[in-house]
C-alpha atoms as a PDB file:
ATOM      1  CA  UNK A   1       0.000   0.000   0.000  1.00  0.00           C
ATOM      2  CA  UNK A   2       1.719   3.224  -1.209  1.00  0.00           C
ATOM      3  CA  UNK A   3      -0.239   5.284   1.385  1.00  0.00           C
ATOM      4  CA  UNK A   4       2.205   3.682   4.281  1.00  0.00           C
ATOM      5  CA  UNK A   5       5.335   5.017   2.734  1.00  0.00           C
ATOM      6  CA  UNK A   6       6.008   8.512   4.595  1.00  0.00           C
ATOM      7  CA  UNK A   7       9.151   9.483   1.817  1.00  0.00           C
ATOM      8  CA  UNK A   8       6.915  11.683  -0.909  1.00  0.00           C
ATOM      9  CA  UNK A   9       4.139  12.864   1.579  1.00  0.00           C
ATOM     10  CA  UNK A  10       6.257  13.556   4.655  1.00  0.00           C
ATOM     11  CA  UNK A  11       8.456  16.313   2.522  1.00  0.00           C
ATOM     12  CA  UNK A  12       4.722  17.850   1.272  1.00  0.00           C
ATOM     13  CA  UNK A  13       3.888  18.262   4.852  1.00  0.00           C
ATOM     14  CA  UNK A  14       7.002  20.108   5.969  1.00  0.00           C
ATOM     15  CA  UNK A  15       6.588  22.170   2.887  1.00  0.00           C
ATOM     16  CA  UNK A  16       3.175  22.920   3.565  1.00  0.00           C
ATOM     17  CA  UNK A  17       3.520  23.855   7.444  1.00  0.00           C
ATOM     18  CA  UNK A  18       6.673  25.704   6.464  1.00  0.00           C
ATOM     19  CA  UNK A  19       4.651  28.183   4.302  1.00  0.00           C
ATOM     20  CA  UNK A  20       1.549  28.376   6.250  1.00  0.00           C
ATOM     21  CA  UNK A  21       4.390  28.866   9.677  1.00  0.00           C
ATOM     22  CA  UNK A  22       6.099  31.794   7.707  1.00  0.00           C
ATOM     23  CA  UNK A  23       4.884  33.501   4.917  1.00  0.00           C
ATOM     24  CA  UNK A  24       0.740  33.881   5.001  1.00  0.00           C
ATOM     25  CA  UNK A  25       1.405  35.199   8.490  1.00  0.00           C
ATOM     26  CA  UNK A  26       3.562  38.160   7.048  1.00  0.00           C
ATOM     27  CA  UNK A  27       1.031  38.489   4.532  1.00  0.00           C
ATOM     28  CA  UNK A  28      -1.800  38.946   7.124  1.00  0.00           C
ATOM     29  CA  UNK A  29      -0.397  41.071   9.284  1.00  0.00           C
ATOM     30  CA  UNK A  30       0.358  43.384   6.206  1.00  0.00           C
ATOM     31  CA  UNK A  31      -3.335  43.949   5.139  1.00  0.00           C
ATOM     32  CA  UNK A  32      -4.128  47.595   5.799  1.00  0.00           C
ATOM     33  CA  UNK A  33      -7.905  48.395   6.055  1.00  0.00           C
ATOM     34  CA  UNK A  34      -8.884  50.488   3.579  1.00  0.00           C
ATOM     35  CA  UNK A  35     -11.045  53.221   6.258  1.00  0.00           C
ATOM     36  CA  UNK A  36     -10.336  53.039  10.181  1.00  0.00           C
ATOM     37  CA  UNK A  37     -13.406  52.755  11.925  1.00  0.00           C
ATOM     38  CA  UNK A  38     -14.742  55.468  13.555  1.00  0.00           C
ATOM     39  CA  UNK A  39     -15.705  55.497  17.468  1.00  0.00           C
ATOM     40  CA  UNK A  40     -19.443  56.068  17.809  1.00  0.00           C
ATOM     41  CA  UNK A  41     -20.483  58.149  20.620  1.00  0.00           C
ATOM     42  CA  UNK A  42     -22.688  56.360  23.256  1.00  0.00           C
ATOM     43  CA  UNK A  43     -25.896  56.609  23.138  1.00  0.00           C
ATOM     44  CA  UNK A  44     -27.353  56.958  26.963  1.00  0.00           C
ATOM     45  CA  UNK A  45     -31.177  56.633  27.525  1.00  0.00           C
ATOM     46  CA  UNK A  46     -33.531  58.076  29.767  1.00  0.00           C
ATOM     47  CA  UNK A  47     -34.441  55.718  32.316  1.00  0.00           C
ATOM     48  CA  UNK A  48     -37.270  56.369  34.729  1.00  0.00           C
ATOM     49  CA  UNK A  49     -38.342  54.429  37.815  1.00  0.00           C
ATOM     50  CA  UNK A  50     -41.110  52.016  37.883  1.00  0.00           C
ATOM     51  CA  UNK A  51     -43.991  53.436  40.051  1.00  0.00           C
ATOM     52  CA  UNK A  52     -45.836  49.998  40.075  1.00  0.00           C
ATOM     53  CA  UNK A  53     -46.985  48.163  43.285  1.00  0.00           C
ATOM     54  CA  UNK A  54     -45.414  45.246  44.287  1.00  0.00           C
ATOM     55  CA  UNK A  55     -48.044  43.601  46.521  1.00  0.00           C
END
C-alpha cells in the first residue's frame, strides 16, 4: 500500500507547514484596512423608575 510510505508525503507536509508557519502570516499582518473605523459616541437613555406596586 503506497499510502504507508512517509518518503513523498512527509516532505509535502514540511513544505506545507513551512509556508503556512512563515509567509501567510507576514502576509496577514500586512493587510491595511482600507477606512479606520470610527468610534461612535454612546448613546445613553432616559431611564425612569417604575412606580408599580409590588403587593
Amino acid at each position: 500500500m503506497p499510502q504507508l510510505n512517509p518518503a513523498p508525503w512527509f516532505l509535502l507536509l514540511i513544505f506545507s507547514w513551512l509556508v503556512f508557519l512563515t509567509i501567510i502570516p507576514q502576509k496577514v499582518m500586512q493587510h491595511n484596512f482600507l477606512s479606520e473605523p470610527a468610534p461612535r459616541a454612546a448613546k445613553e437613555y432616559a431611564s425612569t423608575p417604575w412606580a408599580w406596586p409590588w403587593h
